[in-house]
Each structure stands twice: as structure tokens, then as C-alpha cells.
N, C-alpha and C. Protein backbone atom coordinates (compact mmCIF):
# COMPACT_ATOMS: atom_id res chain seq x y z
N UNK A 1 -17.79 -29.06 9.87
CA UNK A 1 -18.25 -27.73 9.46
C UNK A 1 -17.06 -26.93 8.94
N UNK A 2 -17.22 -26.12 8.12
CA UNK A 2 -16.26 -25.69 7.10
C UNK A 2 -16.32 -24.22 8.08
N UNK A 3 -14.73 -24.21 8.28
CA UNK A 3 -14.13 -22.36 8.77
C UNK A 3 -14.62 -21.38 7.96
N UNK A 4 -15.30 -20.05 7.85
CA UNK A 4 -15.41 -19.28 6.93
C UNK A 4 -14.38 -17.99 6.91
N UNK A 5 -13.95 -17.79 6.02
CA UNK A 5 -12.70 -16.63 5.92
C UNK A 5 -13.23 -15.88 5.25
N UNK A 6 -13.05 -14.37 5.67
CA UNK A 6 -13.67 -13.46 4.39
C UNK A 6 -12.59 -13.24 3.32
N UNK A 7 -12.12 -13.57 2.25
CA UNK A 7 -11.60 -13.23 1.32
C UNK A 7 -11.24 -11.76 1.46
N UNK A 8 -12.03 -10.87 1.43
CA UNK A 8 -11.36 -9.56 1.21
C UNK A 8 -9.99 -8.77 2.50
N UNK A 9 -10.40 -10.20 3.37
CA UNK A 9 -9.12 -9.84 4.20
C UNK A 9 -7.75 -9.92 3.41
N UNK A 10 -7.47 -10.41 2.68
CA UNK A 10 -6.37 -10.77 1.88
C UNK A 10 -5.95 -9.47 0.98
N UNK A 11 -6.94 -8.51 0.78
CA UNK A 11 -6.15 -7.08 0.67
C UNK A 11 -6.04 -6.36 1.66
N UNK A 12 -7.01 -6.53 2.34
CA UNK A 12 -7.01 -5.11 3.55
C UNK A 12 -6.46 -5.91 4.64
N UNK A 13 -6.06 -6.78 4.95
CA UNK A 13 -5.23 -7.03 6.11
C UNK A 13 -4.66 -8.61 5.85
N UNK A 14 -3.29 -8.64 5.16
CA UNK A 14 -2.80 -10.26 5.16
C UNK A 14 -2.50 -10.86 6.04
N UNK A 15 -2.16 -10.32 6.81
CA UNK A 15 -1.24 -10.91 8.45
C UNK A 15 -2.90 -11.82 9.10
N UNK A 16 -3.62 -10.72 9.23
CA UNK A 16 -5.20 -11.23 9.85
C UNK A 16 -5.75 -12.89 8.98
N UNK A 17 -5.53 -12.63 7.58
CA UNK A 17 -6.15 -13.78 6.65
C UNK A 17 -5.24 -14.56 6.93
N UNK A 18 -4.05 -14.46 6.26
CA UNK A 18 -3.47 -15.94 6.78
C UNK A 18 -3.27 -16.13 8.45
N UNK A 19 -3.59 -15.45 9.24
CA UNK A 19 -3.50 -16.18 10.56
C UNK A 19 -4.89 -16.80 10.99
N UNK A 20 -5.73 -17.02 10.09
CA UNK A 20 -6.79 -17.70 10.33
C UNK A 20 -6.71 -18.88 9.13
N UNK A 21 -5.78 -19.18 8.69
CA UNK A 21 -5.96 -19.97 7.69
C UNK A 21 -5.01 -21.51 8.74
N UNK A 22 -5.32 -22.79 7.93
CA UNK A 22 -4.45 -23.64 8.94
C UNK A 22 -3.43 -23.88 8.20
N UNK A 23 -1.92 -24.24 9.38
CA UNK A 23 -0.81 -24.40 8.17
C UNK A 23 -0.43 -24.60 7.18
N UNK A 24 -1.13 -26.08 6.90
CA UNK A 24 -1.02 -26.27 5.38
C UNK A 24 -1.64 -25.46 4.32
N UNK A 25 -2.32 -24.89 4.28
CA UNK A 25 -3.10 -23.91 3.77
C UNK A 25 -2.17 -22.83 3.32
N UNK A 26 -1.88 -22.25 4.21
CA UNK A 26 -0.47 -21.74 4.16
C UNK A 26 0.71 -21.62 3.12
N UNK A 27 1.16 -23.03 3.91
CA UNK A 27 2.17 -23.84 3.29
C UNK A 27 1.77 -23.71 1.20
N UNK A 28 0.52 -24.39 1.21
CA UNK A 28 0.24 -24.03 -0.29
C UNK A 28 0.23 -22.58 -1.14
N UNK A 29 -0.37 -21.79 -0.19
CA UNK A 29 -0.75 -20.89 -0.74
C UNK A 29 0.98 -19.80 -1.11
N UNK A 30 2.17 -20.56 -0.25
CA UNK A 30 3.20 -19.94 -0.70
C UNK A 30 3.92 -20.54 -1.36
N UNK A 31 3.42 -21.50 -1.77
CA UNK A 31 4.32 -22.67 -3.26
C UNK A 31 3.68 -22.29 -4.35
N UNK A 32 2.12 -21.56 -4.16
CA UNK A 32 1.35 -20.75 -5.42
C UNK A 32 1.91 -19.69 -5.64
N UNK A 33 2.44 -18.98 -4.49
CA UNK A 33 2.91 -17.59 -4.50
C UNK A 33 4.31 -17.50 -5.64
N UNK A 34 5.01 -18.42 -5.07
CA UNK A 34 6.48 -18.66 -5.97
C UNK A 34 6.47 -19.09 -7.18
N UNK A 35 5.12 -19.90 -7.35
CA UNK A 35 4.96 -20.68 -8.78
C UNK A 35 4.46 -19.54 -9.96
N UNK A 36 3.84 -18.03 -9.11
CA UNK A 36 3.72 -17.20 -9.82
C UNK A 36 4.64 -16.15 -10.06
N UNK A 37 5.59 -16.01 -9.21
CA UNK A 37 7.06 -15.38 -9.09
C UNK A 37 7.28 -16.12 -10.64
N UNK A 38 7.87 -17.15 -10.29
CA UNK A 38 8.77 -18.16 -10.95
C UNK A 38 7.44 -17.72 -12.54
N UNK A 39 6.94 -17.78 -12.91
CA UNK A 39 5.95 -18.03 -13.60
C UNK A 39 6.28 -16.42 -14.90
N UNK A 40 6.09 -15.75 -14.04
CA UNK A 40 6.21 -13.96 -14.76
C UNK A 40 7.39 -13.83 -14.47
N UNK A 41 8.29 -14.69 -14.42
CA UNK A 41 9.81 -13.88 -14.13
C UNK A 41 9.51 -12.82 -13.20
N UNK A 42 9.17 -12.64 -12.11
CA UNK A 42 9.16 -12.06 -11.02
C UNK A 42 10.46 -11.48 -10.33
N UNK A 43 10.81 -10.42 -10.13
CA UNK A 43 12.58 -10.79 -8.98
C UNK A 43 12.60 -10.31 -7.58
N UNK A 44 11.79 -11.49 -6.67
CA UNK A 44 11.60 -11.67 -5.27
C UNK A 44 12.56 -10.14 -4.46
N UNK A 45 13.43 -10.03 -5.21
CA UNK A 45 14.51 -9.40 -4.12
C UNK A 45 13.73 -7.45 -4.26
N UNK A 46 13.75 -7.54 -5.12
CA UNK A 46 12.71 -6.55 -5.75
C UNK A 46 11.32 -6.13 -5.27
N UNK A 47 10.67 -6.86 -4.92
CA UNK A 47 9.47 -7.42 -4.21
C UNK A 47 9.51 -7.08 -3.21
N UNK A 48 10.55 -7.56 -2.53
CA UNK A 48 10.58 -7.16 -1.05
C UNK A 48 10.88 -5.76 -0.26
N UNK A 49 11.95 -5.39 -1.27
CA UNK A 49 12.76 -4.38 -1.31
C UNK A 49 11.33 -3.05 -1.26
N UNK A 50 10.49 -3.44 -2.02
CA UNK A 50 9.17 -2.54 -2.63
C UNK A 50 8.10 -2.76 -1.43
N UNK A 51 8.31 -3.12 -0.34
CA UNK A 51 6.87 -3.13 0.68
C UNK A 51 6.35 -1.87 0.46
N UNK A 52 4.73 -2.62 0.42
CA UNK A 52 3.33 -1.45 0.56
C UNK A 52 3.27 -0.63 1.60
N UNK A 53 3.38 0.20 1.41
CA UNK A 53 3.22 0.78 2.95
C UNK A 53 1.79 1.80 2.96
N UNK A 54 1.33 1.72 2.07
CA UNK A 54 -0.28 2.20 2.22
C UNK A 54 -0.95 2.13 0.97
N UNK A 55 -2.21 3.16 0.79
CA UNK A 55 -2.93 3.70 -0.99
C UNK A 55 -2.97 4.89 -1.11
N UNK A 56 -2.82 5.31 -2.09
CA UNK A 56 -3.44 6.62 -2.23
C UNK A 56 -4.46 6.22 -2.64
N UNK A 57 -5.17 7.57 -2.29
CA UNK A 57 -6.65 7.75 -2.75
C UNK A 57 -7.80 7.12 -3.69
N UNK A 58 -6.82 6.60 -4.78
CA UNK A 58 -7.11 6.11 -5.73
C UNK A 58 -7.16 4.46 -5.63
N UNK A 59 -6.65 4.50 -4.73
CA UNK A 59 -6.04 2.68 -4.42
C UNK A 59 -4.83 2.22 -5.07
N UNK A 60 -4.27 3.33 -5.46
CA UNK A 60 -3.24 2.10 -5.82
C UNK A 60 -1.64 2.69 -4.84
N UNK A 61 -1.67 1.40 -4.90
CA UNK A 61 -0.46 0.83 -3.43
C UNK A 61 0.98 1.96 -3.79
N UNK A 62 1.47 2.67 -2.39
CA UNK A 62 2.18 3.37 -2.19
C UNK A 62 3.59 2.49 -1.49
N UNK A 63 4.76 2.01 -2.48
CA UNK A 63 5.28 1.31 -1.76
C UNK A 63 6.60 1.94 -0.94
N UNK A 64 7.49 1.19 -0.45
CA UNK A 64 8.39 2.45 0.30
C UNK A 64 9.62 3.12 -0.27
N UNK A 65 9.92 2.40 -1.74
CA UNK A 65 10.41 3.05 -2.30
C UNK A 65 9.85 4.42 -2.67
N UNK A 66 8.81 4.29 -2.91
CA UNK A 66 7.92 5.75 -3.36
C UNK A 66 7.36 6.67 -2.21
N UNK A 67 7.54 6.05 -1.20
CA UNK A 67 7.14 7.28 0.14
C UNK A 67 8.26 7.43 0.35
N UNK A 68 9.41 7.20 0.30
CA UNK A 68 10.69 7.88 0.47
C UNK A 68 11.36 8.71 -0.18
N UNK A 69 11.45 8.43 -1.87
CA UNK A 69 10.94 9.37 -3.17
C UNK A 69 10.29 10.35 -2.90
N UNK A 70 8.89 10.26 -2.55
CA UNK A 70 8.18 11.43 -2.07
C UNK A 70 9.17 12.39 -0.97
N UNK A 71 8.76 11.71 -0.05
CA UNK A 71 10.04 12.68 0.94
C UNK A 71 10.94 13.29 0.77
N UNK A 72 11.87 12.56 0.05
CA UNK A 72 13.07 13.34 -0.24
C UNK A 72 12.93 14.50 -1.38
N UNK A 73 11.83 14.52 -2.19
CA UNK A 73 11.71 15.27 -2.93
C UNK A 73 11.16 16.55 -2.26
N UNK A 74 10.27 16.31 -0.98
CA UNK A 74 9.49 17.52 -0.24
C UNK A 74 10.84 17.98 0.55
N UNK A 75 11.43 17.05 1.00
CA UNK A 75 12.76 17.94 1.79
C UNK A 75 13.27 18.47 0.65
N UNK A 76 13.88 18.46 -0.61
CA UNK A 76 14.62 19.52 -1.39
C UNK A 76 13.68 20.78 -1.56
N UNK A 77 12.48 20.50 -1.77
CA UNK A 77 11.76 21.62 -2.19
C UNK A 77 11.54 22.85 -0.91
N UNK A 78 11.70 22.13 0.07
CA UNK A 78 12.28 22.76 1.61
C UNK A 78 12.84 23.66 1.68
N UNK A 79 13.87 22.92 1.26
CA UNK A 79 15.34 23.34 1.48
C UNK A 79 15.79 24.66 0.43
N UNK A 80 15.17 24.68 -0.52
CA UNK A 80 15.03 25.20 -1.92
C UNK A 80 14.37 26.60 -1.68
N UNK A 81 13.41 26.22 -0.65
CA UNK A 81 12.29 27.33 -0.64
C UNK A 81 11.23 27.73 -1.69
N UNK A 82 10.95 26.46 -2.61
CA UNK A 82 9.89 26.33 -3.19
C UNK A 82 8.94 25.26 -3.38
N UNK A 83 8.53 24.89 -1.63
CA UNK A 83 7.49 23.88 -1.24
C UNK A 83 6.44 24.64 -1.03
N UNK A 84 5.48 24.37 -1.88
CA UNK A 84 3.97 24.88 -1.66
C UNK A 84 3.55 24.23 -0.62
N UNK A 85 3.15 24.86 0.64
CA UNK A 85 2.96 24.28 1.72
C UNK A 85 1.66 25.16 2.29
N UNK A 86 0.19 24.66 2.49
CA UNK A 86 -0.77 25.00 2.90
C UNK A 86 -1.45 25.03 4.31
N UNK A 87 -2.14 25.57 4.99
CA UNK A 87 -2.92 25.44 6.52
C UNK A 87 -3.90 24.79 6.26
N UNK A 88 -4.06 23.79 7.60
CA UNK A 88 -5.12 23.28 7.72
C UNK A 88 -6.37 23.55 7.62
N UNK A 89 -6.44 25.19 7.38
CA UNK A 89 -8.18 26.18 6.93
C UNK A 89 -7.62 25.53 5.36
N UNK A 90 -6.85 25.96 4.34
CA UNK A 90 -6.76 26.30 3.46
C UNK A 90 -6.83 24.61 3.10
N UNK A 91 -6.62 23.50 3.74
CA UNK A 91 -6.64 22.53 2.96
C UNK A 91 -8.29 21.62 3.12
N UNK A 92 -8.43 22.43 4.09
CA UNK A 92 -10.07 22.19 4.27
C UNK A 92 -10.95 22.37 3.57
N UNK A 93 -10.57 24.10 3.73
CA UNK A 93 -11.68 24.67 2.10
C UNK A 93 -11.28 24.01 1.05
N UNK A 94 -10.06 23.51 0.41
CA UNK A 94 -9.67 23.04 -0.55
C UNK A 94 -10.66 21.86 -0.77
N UNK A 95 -10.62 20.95 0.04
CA UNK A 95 -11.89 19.69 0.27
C UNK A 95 -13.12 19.89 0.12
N UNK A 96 -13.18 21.03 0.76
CA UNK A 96 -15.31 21.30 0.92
C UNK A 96 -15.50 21.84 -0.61
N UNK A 97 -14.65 22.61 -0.69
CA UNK A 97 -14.52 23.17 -2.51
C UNK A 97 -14.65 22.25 -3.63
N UNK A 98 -14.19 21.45 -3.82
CA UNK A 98 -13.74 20.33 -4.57
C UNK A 98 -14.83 19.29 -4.36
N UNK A 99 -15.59 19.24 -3.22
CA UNK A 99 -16.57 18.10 -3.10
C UNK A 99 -17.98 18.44 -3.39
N UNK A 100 -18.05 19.89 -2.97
CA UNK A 100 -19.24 20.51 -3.02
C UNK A 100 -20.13 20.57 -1.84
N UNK A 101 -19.45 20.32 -0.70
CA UNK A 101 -19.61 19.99 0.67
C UNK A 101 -20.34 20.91 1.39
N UNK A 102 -20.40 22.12 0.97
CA UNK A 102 -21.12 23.59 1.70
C UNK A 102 -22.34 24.04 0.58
């Protein structure tokens, strides 16, 4: 009887998909991985350097170069004293406003 894996684990959680997959499986699926590195001129070091660390809204992947970017840009604007910075009423209504929620 054949294991069933849901595929969409492989975006929303990799660690989960491949730990249900069996080694060799594995094993292939990271000689595909490199063959597509290797393939697009890829530069691994780059890659790594760039972990996902979430989405925005939109879905597309927030990596940690760019949440740190972000940050450091909200600390100058801090520091600056020109961070638009809102309350949790004001970012609420902002939502119910925008959605049409009320």
C-alpha cells in the first residue's frame, strides 16, 4: 500500500513533508534540488544566506534579509522621529474600514 503525503505540505511546512518522506526519497529529491541550483546558475551561498522567515499578505516570502531591512529602517525612522506609528483602535478601524466589516 502506497504512503500518502499531502503535497501542499512542501510549502506550508518542509521540515513536516520531508520527515514523512523515506530516505531515499530524500536523498533524490536533494540531487533534484542541486541539479536545479546547478541548472539556473543558482548561488547556494546566497540561498541560504536569504532564509524565509514568513509571507506577507500577499504571499510572497519575507526573507531575513528583508525583515532586517525592514527593521533597521523602522529603528531610523525612530530615532529620526518620523515613524508613523498607530494604536491598536486606530489599526483596527483601519481594517474594519478597508474591508467593509461594520
Amino acid at each position: 500500500m502506497q504512503q500518502a503525503i499531502d503535497i501542499n505540505l512542501l510549502k506550508e511546512n518542509p521540515k513536516l513533508f520531508f520527515s514523512q518522506l523515506p530516505e531515499k526519497a530524500e536523498e533524490e529529491i536533494s540531487e533534484f534540488l542541486y541539479f536545479i541550483i546547478y541548472k539556473y546558475n543558482l548561488n547556494i551561498e546566497v540561498l541560504n544566506k536569504n532564509k524565509i522567515m514568513g509571507y506577507d499578505a500577499k504571499g510572497k516570502p519575507i526573507t531575513e534579509s528583508n525583515y532586517i531591512e525592514g527593521l533597521d529602517i523602522i529603528n531610523k525612522e525612530i530615532d529620526n522621529g518620523t515613524a508613523k506609528v498607530f494604536t491598536s483602535n486606530e489599526v483596527r478601524k483601519k481594517i474594519i474600514d478597508e474591508n467593509n466589516l461594520v
